[in-house]
Protein backbone atom coordinates (compact mmCIF):
# COMPACT_ATOMS: atom_id res chain seq x y z
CA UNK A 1 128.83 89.31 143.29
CA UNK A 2 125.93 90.75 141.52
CA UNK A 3 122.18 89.28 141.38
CA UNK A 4 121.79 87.80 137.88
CA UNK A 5 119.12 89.47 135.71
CA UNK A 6 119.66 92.80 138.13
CA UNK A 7 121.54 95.71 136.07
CA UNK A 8 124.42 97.33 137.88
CA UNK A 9 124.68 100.46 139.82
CA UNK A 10 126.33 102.13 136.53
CA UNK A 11 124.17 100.92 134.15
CA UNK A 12 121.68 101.99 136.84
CA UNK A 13 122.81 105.91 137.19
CA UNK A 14 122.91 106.01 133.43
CA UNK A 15 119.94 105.27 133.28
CA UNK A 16 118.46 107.68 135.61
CA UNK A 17 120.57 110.13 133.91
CA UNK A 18 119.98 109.43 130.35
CA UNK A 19 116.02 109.70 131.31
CA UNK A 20 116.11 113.24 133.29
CA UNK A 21 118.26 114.54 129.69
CA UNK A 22 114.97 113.13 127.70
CA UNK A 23 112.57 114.93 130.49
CA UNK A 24 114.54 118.20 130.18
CA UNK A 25 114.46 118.02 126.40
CA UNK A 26 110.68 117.51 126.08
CA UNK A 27 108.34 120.28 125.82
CA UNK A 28 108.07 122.13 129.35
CA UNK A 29 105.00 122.33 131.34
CA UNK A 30 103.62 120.20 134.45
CA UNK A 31 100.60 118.29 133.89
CA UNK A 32 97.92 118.31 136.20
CA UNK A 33 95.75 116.18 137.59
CA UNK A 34 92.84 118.07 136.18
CA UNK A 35 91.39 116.58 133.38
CA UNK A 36 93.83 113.56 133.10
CA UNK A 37 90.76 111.30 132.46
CA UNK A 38 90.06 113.55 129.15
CA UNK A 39 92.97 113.84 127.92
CA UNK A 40 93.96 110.04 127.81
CA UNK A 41 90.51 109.42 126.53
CA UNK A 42 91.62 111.90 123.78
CA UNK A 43 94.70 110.45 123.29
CA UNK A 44 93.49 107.03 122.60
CA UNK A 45 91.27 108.64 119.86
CA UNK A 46 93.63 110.12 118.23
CA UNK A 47 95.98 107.03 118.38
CA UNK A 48 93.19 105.15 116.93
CA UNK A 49 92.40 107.44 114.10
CA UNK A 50 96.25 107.66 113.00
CA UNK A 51 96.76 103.91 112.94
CA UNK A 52 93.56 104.12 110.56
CA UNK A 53 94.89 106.62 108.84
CA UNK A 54 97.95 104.60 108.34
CA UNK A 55 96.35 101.78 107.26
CA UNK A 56 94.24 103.75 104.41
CA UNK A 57 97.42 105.41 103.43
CA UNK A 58 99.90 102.07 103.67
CA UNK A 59 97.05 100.03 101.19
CA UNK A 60 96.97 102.82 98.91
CA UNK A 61 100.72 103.46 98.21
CA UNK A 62 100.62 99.35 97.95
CA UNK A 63 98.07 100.04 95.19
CA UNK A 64 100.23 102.84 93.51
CA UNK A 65 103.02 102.07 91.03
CA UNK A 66 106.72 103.18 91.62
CA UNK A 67 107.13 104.00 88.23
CA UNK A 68 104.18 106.48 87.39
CA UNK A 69 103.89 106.72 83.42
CA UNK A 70 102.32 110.33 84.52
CA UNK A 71 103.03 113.33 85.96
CA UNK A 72 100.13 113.88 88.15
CA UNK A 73 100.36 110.12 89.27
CA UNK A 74 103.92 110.90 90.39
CA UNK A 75 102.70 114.02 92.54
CA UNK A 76 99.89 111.83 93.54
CA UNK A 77 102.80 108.75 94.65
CA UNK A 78 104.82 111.81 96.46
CA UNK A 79 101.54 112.99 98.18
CA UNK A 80 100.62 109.68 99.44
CA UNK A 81 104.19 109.42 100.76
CA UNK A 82 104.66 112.87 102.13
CA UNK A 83 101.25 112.07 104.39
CA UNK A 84 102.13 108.71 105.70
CA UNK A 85 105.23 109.92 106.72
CA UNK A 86 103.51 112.96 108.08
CA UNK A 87 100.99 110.01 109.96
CA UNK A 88 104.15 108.30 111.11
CA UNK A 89 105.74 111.61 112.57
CA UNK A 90 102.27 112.40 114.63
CA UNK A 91 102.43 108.24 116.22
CA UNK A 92 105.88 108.87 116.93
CA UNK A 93 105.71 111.59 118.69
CA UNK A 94 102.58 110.43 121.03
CA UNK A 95 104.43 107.50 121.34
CA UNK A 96 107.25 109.55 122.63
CA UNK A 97 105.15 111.71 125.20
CA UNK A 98 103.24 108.44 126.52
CA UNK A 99 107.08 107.74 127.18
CA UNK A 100 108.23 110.75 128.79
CA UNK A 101 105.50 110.33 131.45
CA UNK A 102 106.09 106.58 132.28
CA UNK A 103 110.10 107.76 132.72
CA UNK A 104 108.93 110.33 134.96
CA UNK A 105 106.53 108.41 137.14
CA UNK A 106 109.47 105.36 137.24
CA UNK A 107 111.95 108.58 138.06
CA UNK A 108 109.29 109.50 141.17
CA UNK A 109 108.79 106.09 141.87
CA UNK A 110 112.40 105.59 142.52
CA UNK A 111 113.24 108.70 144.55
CA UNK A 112 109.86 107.80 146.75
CA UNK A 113 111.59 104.33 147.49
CA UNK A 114 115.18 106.13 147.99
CA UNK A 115 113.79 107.89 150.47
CA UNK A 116 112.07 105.15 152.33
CA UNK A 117 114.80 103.36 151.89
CA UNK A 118 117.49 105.61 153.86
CA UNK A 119 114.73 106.74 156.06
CA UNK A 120 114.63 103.02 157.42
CA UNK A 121 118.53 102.39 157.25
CA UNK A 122 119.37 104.24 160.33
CA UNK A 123 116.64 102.38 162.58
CA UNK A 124 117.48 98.93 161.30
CA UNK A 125 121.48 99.60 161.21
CA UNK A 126 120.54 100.63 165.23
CA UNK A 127 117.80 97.46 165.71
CA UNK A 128 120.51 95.48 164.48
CA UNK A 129 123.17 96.37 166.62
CA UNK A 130 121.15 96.08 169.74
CA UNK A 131 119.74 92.56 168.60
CA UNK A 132 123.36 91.62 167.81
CA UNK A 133 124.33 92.52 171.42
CA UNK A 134 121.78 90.30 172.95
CA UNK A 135 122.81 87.51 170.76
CA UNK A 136 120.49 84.25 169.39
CA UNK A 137 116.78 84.39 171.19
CA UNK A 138 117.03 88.15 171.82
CA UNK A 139 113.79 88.67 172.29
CA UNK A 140 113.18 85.95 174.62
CA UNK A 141 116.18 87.46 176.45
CA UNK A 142 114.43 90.90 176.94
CA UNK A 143 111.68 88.69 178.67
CA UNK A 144 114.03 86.98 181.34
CA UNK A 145 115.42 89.72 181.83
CA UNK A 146 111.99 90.64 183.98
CA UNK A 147 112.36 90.47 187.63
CA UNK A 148 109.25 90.61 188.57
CA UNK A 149 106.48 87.87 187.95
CA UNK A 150 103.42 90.29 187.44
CA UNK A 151 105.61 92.15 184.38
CA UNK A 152 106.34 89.19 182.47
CA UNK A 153 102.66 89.73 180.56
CA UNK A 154 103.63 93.38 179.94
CA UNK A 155 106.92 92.75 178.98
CA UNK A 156 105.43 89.85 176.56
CA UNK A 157 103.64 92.15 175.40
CA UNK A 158 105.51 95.46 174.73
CA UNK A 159 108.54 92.37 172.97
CA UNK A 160 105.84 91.12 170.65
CA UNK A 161 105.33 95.12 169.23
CA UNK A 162 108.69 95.49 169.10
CA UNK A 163 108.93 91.96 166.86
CA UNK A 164 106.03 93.03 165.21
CA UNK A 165 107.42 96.55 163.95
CA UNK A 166 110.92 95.37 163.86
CA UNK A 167 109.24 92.94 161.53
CA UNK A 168 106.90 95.21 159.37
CA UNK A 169 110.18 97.59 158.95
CA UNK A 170 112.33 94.98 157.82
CA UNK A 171 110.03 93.64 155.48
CA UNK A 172 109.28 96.97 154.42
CA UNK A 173 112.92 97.68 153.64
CA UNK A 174 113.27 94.36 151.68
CA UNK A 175 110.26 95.09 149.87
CA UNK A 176 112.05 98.62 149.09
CA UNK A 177 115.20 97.52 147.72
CA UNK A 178 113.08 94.74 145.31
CA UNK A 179 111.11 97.07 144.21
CA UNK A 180 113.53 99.82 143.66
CA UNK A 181 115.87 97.27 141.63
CA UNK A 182 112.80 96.38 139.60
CA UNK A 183 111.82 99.74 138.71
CA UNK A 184 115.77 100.69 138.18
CA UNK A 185 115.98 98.07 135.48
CA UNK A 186 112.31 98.98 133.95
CA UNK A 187 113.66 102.73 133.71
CA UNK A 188 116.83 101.50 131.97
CA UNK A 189 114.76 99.01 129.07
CA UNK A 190 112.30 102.02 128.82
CA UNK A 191 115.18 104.96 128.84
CA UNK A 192 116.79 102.42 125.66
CA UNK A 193 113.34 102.52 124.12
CA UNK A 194 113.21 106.36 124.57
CA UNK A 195 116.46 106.93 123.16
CA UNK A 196 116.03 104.79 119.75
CA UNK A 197 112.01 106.47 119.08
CA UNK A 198 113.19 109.67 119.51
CA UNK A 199 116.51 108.74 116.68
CA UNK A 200 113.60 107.31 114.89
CA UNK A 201 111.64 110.38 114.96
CA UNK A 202 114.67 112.50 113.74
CA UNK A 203 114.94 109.62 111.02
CA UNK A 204 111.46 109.82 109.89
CA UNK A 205 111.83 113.68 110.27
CA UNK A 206 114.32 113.67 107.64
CA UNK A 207 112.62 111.36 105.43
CA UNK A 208 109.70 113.51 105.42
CA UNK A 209 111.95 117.05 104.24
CA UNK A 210 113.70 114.61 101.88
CA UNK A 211 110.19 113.99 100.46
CA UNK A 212 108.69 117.05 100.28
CA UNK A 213 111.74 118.35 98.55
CA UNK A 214 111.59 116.25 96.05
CA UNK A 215 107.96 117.87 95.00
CA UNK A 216 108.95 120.88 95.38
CA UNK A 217 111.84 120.36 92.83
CA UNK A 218 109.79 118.46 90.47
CA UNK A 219 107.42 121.43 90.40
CA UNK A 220 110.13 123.13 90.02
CA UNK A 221 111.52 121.01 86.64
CA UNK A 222 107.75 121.22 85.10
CA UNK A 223 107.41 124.93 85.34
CA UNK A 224 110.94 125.45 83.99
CA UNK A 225 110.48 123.19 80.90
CA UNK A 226 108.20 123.84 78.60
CA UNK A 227 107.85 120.05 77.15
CA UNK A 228 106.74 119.10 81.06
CA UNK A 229 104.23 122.18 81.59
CA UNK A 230 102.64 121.50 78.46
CA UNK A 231 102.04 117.89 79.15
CA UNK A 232 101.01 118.62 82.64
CA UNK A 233 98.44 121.02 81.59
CA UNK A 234 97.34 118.24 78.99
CA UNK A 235 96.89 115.96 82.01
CA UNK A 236 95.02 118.43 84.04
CA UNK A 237 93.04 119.17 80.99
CA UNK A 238 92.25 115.75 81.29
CA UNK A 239 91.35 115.55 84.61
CA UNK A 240 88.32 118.15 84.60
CA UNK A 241 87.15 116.64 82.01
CA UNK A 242 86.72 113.04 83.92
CA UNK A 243 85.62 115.11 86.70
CA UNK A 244 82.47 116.98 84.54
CA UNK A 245 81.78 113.54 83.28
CA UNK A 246 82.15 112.42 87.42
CA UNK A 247 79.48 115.16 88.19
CA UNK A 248 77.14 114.39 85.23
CA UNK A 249 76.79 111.34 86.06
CA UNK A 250 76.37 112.51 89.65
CA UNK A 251 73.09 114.55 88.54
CA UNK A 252 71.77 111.67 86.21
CA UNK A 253 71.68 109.43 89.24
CA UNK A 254 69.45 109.55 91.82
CA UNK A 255 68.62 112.74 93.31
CA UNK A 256 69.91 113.62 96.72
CA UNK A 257 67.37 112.48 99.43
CA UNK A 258 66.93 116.38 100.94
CA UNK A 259 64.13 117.33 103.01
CA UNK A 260 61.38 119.18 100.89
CA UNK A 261 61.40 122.33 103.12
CA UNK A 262 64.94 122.74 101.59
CA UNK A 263 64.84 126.18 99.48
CA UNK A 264 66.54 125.95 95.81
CA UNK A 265 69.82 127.62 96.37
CA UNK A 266 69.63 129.26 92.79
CA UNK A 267 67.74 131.65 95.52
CA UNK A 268 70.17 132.66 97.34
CA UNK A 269 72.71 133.36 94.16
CA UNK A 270 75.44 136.48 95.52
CA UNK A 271 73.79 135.82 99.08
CA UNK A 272 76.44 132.46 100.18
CA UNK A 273 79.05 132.50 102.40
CA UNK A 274 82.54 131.58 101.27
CA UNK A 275 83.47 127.92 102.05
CA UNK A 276 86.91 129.50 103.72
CA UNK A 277 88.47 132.90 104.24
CA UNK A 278 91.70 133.53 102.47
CA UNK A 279 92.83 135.12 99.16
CA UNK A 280 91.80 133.95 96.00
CA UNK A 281 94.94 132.20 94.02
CA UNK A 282 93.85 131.73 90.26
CA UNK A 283 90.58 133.00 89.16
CA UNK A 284 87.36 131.26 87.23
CA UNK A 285 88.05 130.96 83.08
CA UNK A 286 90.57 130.85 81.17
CA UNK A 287 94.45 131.72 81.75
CA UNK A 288 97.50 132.54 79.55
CA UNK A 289 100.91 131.46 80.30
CA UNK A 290 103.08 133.86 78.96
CA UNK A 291 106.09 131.95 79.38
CA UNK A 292 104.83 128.27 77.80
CA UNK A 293 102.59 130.76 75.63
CA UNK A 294 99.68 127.91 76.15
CA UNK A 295 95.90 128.65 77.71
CA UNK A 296 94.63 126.26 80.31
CA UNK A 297 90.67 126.10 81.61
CA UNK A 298 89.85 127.16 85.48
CA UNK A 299 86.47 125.39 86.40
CA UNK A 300 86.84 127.13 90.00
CA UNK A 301 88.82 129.19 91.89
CA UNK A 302 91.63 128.11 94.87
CA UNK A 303 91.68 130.09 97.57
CA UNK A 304 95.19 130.20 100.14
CA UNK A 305 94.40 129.30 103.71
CA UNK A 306 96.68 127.68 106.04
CA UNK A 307 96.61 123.70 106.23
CA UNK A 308 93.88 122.24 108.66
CA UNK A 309 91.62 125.55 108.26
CA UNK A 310 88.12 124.66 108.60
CA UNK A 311 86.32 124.55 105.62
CA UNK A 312 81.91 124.82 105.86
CA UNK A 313 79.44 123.96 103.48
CA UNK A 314 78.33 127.04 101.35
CA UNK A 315 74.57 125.74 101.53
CA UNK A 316 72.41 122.77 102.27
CA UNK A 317 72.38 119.61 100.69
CA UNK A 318 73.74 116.07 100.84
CA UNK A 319 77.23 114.95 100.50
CA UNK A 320 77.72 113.03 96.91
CA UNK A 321 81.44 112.25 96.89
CA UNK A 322 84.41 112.46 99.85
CA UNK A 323 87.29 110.34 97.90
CA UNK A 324 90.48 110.96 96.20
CA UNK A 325 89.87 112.46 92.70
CA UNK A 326 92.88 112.60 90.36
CA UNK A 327 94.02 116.37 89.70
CA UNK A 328 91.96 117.82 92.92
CA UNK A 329 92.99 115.38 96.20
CA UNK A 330 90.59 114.87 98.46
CA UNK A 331 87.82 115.71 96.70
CA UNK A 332 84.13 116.42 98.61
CA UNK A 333 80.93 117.39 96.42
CA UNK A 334 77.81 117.97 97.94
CA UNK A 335 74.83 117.96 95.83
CA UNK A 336 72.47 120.39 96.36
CA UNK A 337 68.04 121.25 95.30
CA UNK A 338 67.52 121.73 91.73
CA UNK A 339 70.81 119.41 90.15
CA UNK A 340 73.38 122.36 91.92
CA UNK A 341 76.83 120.96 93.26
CA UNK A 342 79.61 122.48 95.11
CA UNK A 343 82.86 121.25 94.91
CA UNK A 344 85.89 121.26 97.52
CA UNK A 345 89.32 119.86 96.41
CA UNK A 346 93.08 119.65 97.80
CA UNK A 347 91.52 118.92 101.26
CA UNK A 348 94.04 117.15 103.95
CA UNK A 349 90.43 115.21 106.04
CA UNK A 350 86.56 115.12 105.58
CA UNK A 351 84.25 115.40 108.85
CA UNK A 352 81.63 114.42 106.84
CA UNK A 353 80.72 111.21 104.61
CA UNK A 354 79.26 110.21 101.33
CA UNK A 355 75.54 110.17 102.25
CA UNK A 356 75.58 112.98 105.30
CA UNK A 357 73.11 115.54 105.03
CA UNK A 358 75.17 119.03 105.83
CA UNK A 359 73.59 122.73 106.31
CA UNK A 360 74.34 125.72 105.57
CA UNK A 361 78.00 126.41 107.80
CA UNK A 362 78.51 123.43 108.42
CA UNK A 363 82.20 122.52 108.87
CA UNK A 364 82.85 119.55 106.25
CA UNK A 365 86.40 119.54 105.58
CA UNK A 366 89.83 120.72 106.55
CA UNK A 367 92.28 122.79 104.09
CA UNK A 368 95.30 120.43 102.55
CA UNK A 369 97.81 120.87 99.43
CA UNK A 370 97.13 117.19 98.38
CA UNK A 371 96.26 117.23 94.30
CA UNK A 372 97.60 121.22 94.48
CA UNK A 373 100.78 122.66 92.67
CA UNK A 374 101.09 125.80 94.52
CA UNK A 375 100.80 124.80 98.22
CA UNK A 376 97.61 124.96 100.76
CA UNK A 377 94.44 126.10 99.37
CA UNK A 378 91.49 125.12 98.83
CA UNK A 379 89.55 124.40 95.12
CA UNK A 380 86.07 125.62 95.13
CA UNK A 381 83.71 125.03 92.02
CA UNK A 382 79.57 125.28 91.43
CA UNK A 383 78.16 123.18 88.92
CA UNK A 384 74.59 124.33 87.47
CA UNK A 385 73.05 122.02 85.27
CA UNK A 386 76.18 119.99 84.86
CA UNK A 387 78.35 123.18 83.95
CA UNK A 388 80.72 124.83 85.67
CA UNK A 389 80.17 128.16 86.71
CA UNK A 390 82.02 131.19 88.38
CA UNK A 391 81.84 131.17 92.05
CA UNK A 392 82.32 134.65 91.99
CA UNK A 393 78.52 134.84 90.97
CA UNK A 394 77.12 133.20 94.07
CA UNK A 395 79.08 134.04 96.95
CA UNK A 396 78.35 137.11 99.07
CA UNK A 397 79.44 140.17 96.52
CA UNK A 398 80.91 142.03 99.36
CA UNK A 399 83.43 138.94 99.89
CA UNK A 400 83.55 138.47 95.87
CA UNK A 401 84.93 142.20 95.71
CA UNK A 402 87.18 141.63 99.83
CA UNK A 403 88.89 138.68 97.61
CA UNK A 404 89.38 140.32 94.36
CA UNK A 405 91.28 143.04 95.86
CA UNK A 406 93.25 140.46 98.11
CA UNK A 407 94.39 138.88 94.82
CA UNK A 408 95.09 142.50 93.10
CA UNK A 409 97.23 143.47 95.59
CA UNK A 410 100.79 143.60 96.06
């Protein structure tokens, strides 16, 4: 008859089976014992920052409507989507690897007490006999069984360490089988949660392909009809111009709090490093579409770079904005001497804040596509006096000309 609440030996090997399928199927590698304390410290920080993340994200598509009246709010909707999923996906699988480690230390748990376990058998199976032999008060039988007076203290006491270990071992073997039927039945409730995360994760995985296909063929749909490139470029249109007015009002405000030793960067004008290597995508001014036959305004240039490139500041100053800006993404302007600001759009995180004072190098964002139509890059602008100018004219001429041919060629 089996012990209620205990799972049975089947159950049990399926268990242990199903669980060394999910170890073999993870990632290979041993882990160490090197650096464990890090990397858990680590690993809390990150889960941490993506629950934040998810929170941000989960209140703003609350805020957003389903049915966008717009076609940059839809992108925008898709974005928001695309990167809580993407959130979701990076929790899922930490959650997973946080499981893979407690089925393998249950798994070594389990073998240890196995072992201890058939290590003891034979002893006890033998103890047992022997006891059995002797019959009830066996152990006071081994004492009569002393001839002599003078032994009967030696013999008490070489019978009490044999009660004592036969004792110990028993209890150790009872305490064995408890424990191994307790860790059996954790392994099976964890192996159960294993086995529906990781069909979540291929759930979520699919979600997140079914989502980025979608903008990818809406993209699609606007550059093949003319009626939905024209009004996109109407809405982009519309977008620099909130974000001049954005960055006017920026410069009408209160200057950025910089330390007077700072240097003008007006300066240092074909001298600046570029805020991220790659080549340049679309060009500063204006562009014809020969298809749609319609000209659309470039305040900046985008550069390509891989998602999660570092991006640095391109001189000192103070950071003015580091928020979602309609058109760009994640959106971080940093105001620098003499009513200067340099803009970085379509990022995927900030490392810096609105209020941080960054130098010249600094790394203050990461590359993303969010707010971009043609994949990861990153926007750059410069704004003197309120008015856009071409990049081109302040970064590092040898770069300028490195760039140029990058986007001439082939």
């Amino acid at each position: 008859m089996k012990r209620a609440g205990r799972p049975s030996s089947g159950w049990a090997v399926c268990a242990v089976l199903v669980a060394l399928a999910l170890l073999a199927a993870r990632a290979p590698g041993e882990e160490t014992t090197d650096g464990v304390e890090d990397r858990l410290a680590a690993e809390e920080a990150k889960l941490r920052l993506i629950n934040d993340r998810l929170a941000v994200l989960g209140k703003e598509l609350g805020s957003l409507d389903d049915k966008q009246t717009t076609l940059l709010g839809e992108l925008h909707r898709l974005e928001v989507q695309i990167r809580y999923t993407h959130e979701e996906l990076e929790l899922m699988k930490l959650e997973l690897d946080r499981g893979y480690r407690e089925v393998d230390a249950l798994l070594k748990q389990i073998q240890a007490l196995e072992s201890s376990i058939q290590t003891l058998r034979p002893y006890l199976s033998h103890r047992s006999v022997s006891l059995y032999k002797l019959g009830q008060l066996s152990y006071v039988r081994l004492l009569l069984s002393v001839e002599e007076p003078s032994e009967l203290t030696r013999a008490y006491r070489y019978v009490s360490r044999l009660a004592r270990a036969d004792g110990v071992k028993i209890g150790r073997f009872l305490s064995d089988q408890e424990a191994l039927e307790v860790n059996k039945s954790r392994l099976l409730v964890r192996t159960k949660e294993m086995l529906e995360k990781r069909n979540q994760l291929q759930a979520t995985t699919k979600t997140l392909e079914r989502q980025k296909t979608t903008k990818e063929t809406l993209l699609a749909e606007i550059y093949e009809r003319r009626e939905m490139a024209e009004t996109l470029a109407f809405e982009l249109e519309d977008a620099r111009g909130k974000l001049g007015n954005f960055v006017s009002r920026l410069a009408q405000g209160e200057p950025p709090e910089l330390d007077p030793v700072f240097l003008p960067i007006r300066l240092f004008r074909g001298e600046l490093g570029w805020p991220v290597n790659g080549k340049v995508g679309t060009q500063f001014g204006k562009h014809y579409h020969p298809r749609f036959r319609t000209v659309t305004v470039q305040n900046g240039i985008e550069i390509e770079a891989p998602l999660s490139t570092a991006v640095t500041a391109v001189y000192d100053g103070q950071v003015a904005f580091a928020s979602w800006f309609q058109g760009y993404g994640k959106l971080l302007i940093i105001g620098h001497p003499k009513n200067v600001y340099s803009l970085y759009g379509h990022l995927s995180d900030f490392k810096v804040q609105e209020g941080d004072i960054v130098y010249r190098g600094d790394e203050v964002a990461l590359v993303g596509d969010t707010g971009s139509l043609t994949g990861p890059s990153l926007y750059f602008e410069i704004r003197e006096d309120g008015k856009p100018v071409d990049p081109a004219g302040w970064l590092t001429r040898a770069a300028s000309l490195e760039k140029r041919r990058a986007t001439d060629s082939p």
